[in-house]
PDB file of N, CA and C in Angstrom:
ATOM      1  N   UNK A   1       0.839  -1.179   0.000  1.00  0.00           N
ATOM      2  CA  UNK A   1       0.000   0.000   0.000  1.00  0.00           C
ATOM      3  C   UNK A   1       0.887   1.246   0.000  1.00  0.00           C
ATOM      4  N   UNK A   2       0.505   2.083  -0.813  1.00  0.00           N
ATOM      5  CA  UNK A   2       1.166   3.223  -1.023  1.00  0.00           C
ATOM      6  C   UNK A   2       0.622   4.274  -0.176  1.00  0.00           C
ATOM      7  N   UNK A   3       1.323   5.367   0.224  1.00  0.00           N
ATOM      8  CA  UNK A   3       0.953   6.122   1.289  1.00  0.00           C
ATOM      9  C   UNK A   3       1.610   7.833   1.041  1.00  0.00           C
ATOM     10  N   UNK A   4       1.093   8.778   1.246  1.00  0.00           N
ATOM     11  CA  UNK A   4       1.388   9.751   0.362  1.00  0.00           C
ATOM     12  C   UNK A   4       1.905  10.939   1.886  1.00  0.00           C
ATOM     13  N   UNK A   5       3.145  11.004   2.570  1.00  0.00           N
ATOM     14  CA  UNK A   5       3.273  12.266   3.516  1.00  0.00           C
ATOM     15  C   UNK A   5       4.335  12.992   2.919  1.00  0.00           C
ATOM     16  N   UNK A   6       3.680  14.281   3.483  1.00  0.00           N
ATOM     17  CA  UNK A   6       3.981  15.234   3.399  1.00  0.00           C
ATOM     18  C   UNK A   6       5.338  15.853   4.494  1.00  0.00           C
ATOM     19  N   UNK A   7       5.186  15.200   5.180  1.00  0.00           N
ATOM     20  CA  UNK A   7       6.080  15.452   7.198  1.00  0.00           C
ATOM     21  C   UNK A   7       6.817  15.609   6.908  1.00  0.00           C
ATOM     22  N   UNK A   8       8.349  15.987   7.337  1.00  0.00           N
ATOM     23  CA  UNK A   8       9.573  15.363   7.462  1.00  0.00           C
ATOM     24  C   UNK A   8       9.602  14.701   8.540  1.00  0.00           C
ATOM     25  N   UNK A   9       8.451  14.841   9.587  1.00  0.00           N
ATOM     26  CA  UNK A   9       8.605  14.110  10.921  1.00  0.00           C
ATOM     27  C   UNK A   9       7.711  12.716  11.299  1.00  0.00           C
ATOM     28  N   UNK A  10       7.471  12.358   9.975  1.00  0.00           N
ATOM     29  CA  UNK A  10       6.657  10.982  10.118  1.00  0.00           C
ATOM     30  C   UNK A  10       7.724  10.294  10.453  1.00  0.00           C
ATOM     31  N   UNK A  11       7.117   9.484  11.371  1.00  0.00           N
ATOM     32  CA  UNK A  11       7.581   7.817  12.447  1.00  0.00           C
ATOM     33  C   UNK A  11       7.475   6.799  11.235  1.00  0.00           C
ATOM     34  N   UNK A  12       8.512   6.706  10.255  1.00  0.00           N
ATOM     35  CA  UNK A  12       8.873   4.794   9.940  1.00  0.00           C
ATOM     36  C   UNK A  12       8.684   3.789  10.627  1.00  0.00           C
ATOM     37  N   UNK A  13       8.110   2.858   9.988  1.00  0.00           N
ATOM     38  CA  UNK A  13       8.463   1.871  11.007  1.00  0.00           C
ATOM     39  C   UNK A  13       9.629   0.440  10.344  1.00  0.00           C
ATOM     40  N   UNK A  14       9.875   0.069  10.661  1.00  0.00           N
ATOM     41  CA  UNK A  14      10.759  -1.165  10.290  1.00  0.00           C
ATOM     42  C   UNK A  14       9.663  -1.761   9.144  1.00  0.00           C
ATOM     43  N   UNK A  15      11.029  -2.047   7.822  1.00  0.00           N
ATOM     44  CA  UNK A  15      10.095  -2.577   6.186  1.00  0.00           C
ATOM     45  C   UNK A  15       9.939  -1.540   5.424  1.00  0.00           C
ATOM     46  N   UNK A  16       9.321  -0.195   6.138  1.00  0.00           N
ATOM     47  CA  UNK A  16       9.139   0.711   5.407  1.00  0.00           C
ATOM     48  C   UNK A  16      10.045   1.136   4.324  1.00  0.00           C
ATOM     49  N   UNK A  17       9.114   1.524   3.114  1.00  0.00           N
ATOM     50  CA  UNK A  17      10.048   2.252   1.464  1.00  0.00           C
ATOM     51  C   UNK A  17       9.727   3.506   1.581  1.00  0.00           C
ATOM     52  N   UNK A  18      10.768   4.511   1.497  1.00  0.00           N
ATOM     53  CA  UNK A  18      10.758   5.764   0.972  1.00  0.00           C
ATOM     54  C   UNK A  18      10.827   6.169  -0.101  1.00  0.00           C
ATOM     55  N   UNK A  19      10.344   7.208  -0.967  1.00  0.00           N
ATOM     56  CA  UNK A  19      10.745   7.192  -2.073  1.00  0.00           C
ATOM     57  C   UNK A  19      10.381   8.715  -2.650  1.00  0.00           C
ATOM     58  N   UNK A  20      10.302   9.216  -3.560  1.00  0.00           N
ATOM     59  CA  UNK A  20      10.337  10.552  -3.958  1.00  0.00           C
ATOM     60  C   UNK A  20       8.737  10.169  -5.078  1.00  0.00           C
ATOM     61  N   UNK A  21       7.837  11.497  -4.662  1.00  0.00           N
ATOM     62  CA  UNK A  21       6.426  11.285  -5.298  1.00  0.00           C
ATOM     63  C   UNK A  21       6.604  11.864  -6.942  1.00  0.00           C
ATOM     64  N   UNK A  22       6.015  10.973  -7.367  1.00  0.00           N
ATOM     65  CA  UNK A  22       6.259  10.765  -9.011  1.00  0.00           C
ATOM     66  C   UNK A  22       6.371  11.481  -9.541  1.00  0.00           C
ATOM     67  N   UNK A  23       5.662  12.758  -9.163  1.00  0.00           N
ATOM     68  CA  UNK A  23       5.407  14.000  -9.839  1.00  0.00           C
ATOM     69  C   UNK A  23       6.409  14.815  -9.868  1.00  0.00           C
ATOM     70  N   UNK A  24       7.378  14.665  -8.458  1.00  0.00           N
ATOM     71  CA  UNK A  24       8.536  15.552  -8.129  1.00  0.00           C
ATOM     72  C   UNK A  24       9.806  14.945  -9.514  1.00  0.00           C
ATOM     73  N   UNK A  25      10.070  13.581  -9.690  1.00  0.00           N
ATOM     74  CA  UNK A  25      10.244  12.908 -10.741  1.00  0.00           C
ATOM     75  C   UNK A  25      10.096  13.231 -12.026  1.00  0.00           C
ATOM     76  N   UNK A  26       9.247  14.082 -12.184  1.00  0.00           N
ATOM     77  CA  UNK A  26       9.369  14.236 -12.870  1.00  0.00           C
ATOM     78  C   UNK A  26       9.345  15.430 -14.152  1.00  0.00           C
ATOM     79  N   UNK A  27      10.242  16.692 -13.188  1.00  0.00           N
ATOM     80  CA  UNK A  27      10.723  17.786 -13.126  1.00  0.00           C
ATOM     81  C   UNK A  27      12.075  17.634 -13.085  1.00  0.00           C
ATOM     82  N   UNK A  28      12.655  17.369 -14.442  1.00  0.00           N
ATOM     83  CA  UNK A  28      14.036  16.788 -14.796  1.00  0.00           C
ATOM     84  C   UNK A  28      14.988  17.926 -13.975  1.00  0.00           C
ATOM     85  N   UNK A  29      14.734  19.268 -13.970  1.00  0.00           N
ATOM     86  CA  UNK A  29      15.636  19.988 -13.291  1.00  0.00           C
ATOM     87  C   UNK A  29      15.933  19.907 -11.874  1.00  0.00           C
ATOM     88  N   UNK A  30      14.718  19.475 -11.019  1.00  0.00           N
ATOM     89  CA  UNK A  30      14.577  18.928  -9.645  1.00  0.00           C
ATOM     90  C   UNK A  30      15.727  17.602 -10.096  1.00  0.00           C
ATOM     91  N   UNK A  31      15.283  16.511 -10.606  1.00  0.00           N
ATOM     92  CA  UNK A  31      15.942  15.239 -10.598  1.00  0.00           C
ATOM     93  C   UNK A  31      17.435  15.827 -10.669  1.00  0.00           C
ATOM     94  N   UNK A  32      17.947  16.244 -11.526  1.00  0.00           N
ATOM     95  CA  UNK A  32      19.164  16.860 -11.906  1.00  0.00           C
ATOM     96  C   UNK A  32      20.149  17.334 -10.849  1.00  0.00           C
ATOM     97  N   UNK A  33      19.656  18.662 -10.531  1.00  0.00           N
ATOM     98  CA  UNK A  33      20.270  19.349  -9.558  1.00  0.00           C
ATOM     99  C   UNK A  33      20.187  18.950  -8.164  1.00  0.00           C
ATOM    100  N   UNK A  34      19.035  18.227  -7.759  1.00  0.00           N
ATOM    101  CA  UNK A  34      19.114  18.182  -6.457  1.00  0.00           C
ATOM    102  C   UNK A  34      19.384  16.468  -5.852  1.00  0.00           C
ATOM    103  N   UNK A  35      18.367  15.821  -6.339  1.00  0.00           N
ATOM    104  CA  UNK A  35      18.107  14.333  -6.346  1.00  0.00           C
ATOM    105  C   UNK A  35      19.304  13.779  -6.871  1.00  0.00           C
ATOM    106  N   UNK A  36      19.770  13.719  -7.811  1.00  0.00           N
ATOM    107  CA  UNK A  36      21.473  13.289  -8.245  1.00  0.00           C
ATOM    108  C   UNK A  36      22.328  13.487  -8.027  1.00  0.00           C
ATOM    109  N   UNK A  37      22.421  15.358  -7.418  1.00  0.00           N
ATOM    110  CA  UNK A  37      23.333  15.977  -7.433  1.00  0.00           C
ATOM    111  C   UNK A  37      23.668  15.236  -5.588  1.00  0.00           C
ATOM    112  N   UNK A  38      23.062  15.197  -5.137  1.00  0.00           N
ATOM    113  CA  UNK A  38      23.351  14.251  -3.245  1.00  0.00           C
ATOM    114  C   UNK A  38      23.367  13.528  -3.369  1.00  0.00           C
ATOM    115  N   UNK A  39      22.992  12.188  -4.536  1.00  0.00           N
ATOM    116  CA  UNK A  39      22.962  10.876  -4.759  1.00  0.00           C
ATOM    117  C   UNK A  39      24.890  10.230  -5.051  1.00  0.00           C
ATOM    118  N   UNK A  40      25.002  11.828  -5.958  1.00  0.00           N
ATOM    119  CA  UNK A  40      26.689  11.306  -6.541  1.00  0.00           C
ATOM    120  C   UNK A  40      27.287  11.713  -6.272  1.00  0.00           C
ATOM    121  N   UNK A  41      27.092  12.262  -4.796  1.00  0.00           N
ATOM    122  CA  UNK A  41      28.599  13.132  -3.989  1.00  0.00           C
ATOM    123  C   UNK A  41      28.969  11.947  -2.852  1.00  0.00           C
ATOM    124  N   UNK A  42      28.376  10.863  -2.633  1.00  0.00           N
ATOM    125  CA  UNK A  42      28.812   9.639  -1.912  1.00  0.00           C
ATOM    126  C   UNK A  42      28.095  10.431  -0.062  1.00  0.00           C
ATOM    127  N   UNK A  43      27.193  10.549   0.112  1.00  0.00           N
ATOM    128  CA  UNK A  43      26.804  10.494   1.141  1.00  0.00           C
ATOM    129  C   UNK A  43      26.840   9.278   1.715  1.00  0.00           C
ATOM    130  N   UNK A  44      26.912   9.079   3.663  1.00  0.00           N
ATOM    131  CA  UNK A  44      27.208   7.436   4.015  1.00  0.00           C
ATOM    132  C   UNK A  44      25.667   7.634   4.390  1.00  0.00           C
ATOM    133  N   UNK A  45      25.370   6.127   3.857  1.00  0.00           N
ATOM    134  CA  UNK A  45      23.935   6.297   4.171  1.00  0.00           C
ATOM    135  C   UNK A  45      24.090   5.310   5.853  1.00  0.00           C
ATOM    136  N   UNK A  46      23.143   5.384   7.162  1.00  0.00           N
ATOM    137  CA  UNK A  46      23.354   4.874   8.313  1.00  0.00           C
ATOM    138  C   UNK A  46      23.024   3.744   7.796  1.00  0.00           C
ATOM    139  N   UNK A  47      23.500   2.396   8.746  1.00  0.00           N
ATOM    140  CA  UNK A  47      23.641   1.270   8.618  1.00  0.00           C
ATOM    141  C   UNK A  47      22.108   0.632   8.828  1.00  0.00           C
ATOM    142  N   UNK A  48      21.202   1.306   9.178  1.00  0.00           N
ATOM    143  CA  UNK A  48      20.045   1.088   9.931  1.00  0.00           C
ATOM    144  C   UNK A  48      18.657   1.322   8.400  1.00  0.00           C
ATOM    145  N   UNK A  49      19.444   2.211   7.315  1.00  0.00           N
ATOM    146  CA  UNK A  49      19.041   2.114   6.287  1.00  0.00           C
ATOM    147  C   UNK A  49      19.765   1.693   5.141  1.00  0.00           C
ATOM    148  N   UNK A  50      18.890   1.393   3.949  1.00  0.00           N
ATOM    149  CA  UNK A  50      19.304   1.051   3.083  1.00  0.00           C
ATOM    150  C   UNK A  50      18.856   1.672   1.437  1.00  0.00           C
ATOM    151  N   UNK A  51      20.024   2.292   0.806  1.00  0.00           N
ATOM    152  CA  UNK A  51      19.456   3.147  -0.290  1.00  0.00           C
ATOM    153  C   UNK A  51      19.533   2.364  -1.537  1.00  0.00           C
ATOM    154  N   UNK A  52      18.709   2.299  -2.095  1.00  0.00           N
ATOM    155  CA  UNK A  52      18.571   2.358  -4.048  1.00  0.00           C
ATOM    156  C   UNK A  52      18.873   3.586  -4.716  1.00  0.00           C
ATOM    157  N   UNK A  53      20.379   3.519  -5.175  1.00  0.00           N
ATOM    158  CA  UNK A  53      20.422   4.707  -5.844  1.00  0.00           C
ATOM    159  C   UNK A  53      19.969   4.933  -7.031  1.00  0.00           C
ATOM    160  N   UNK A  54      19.349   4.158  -7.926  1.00  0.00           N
ATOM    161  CA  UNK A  54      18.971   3.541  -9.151  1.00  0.00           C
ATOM    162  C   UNK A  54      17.622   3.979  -9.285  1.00  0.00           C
ATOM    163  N   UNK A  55      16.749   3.525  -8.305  1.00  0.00           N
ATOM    164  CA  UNK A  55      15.126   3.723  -8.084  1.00  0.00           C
ATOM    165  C   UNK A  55      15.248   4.567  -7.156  1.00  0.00           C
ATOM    166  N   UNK A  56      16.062   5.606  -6.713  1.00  0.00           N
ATOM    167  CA  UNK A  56      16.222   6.764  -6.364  1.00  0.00           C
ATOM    168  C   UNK A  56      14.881   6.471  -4.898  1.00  0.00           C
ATOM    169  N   UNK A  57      15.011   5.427  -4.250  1.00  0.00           N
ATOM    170  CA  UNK A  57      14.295   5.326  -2.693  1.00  0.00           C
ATOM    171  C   UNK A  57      15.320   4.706  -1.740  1.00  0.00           C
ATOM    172  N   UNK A  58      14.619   4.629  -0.682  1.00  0.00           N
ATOM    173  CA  UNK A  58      15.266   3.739   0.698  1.00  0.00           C
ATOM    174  C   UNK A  58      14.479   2.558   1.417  1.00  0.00           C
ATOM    175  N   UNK A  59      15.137   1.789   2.274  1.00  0.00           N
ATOM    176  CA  UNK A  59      14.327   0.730   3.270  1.00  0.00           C
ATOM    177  C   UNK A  59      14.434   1.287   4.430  1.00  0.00           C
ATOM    178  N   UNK A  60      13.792   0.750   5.747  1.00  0.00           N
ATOM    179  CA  UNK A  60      13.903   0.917   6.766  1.00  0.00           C
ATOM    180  C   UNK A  60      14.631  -0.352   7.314  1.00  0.00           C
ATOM    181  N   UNK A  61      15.751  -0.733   7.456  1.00  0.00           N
ATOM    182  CA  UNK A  61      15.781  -1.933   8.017  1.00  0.00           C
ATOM    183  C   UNK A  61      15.694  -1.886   9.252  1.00  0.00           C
ATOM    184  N   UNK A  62      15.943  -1.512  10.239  1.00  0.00           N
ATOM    185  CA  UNK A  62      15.685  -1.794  11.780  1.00  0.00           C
ATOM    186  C   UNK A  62      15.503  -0.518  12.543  1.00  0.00           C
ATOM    187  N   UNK A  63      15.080  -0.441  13.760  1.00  0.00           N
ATOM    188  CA  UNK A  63      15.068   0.944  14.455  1.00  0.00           C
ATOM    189  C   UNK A  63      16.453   1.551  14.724  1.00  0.00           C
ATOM    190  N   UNK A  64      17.100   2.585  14.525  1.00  0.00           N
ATOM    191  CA  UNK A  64      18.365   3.109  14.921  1.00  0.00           C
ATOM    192  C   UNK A  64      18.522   3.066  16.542  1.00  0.00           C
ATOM    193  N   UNK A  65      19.590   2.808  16.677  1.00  0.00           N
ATOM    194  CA  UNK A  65      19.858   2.918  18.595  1.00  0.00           C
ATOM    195  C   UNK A  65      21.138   3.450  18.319  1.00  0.00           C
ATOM    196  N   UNK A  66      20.691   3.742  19.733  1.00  0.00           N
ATOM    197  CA  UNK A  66      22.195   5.322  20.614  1.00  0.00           C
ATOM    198  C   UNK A  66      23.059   5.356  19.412  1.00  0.00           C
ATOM    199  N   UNK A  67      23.741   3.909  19.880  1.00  0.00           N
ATOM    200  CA  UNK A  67      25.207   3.937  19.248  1.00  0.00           C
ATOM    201  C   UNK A  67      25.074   4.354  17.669  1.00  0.00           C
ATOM    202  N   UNK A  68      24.458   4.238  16.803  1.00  0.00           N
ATOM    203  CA  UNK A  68      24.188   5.106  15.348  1.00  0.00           C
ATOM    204  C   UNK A  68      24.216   6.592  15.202  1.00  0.00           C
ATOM    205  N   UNK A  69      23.897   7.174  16.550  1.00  0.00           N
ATOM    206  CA  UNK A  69      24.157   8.104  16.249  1.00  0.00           C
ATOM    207  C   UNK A  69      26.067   8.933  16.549  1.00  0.00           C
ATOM    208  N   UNK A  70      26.385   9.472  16.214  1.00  0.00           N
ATOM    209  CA  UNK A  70      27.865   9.741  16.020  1.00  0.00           C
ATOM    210  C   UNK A  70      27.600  11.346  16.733  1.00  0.00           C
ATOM    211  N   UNK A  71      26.669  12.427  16.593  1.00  0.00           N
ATOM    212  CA  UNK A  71      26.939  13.544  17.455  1.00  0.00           C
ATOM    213  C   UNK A  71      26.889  13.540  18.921  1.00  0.00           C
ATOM    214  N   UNK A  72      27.413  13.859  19.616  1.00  0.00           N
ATOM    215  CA  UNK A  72      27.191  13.966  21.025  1.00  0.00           C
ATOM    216  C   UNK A  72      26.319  14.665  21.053  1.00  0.00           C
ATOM    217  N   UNK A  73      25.401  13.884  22.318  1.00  0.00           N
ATOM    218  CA  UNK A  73      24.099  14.870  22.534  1.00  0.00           C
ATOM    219  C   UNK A  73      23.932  14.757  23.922  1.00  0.00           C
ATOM    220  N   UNK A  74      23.624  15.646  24.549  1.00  0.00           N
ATOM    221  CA  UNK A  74      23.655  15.395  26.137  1.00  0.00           C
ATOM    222  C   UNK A  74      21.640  15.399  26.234  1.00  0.00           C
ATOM    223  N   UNK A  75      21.651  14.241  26.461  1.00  0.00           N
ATOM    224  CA  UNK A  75      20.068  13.927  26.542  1.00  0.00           C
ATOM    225  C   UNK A  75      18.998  15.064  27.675  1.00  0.00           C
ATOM    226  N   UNK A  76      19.992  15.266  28.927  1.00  0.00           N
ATOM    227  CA  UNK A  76      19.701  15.638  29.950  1.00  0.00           C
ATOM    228  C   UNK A  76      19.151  17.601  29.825  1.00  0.00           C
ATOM    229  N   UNK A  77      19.879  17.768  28.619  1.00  0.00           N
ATOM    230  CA  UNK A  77      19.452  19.067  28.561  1.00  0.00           C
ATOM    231  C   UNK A  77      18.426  19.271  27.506  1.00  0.00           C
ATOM    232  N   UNK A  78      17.957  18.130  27.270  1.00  0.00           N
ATOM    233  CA  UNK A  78      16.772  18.625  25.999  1.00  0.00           C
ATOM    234  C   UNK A  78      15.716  17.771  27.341  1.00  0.00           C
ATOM    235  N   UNK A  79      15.380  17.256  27.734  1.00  0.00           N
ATOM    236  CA  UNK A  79      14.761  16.983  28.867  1.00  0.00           C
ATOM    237  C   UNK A  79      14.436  17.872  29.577  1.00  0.00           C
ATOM    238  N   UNK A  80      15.718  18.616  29.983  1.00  0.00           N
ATOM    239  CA  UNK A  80      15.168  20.123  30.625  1.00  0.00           C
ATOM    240  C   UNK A  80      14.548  21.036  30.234  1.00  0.00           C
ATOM    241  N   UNK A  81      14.912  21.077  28.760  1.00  0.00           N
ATOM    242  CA  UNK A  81      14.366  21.904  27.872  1.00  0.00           C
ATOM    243  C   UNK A  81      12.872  21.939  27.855  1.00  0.00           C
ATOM    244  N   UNK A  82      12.184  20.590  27.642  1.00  0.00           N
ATOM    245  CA  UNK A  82      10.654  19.937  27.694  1.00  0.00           C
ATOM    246  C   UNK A  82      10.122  20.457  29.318  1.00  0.00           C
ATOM    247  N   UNK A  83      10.669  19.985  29.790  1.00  0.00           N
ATOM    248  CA  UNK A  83       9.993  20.179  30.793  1.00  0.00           C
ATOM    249  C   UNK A  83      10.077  21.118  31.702  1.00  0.00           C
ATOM    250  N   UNK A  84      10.101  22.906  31.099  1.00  0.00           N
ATOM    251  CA  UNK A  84       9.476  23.580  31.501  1.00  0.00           C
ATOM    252  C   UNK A  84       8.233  24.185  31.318  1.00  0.00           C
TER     253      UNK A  84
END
């Protein structure tokens, strides 16, 4: 089933395909400059996903944990942050 968001903050869940909506596809200057142009500069994609550079989508393979992420983040102050 195909599913159409708009978010950047929609929740994946594990299985899930990403992919770029057909229409955006197919605005060769979009494809060009932007969609190719990040596709062929070798971004690392996280281990937790998996890209098709070909069919220009992704998988979800598993939920990301701590250790995937690489910035230090001190949890304790975005906690504080919330809860005022």
């Amino acid at each position: 089933m195909v599913k159409k968001f708009i978010s950047p903050s929609y929740f994946v869940h594990v299985d899930d395909v990403i992919s770029i909506a057909p229409r955006a596809l197919e605005i060769k200057a979009f494809v060009d400059q932007v969609i190719d142009k990040r596709l062929n500069i070798g971004i690392k994609v996280p281990e937790w996903l998996e890209l098709d550079k070909s069919a220009r989508k992704g998988k979800v393979l598993r939920n990301p944990v701590r250790s995937d992420i690489g910035t230090p983040i001190e949890e304790h102050l975005i906690v504080e942050l919330y809860s005022k």
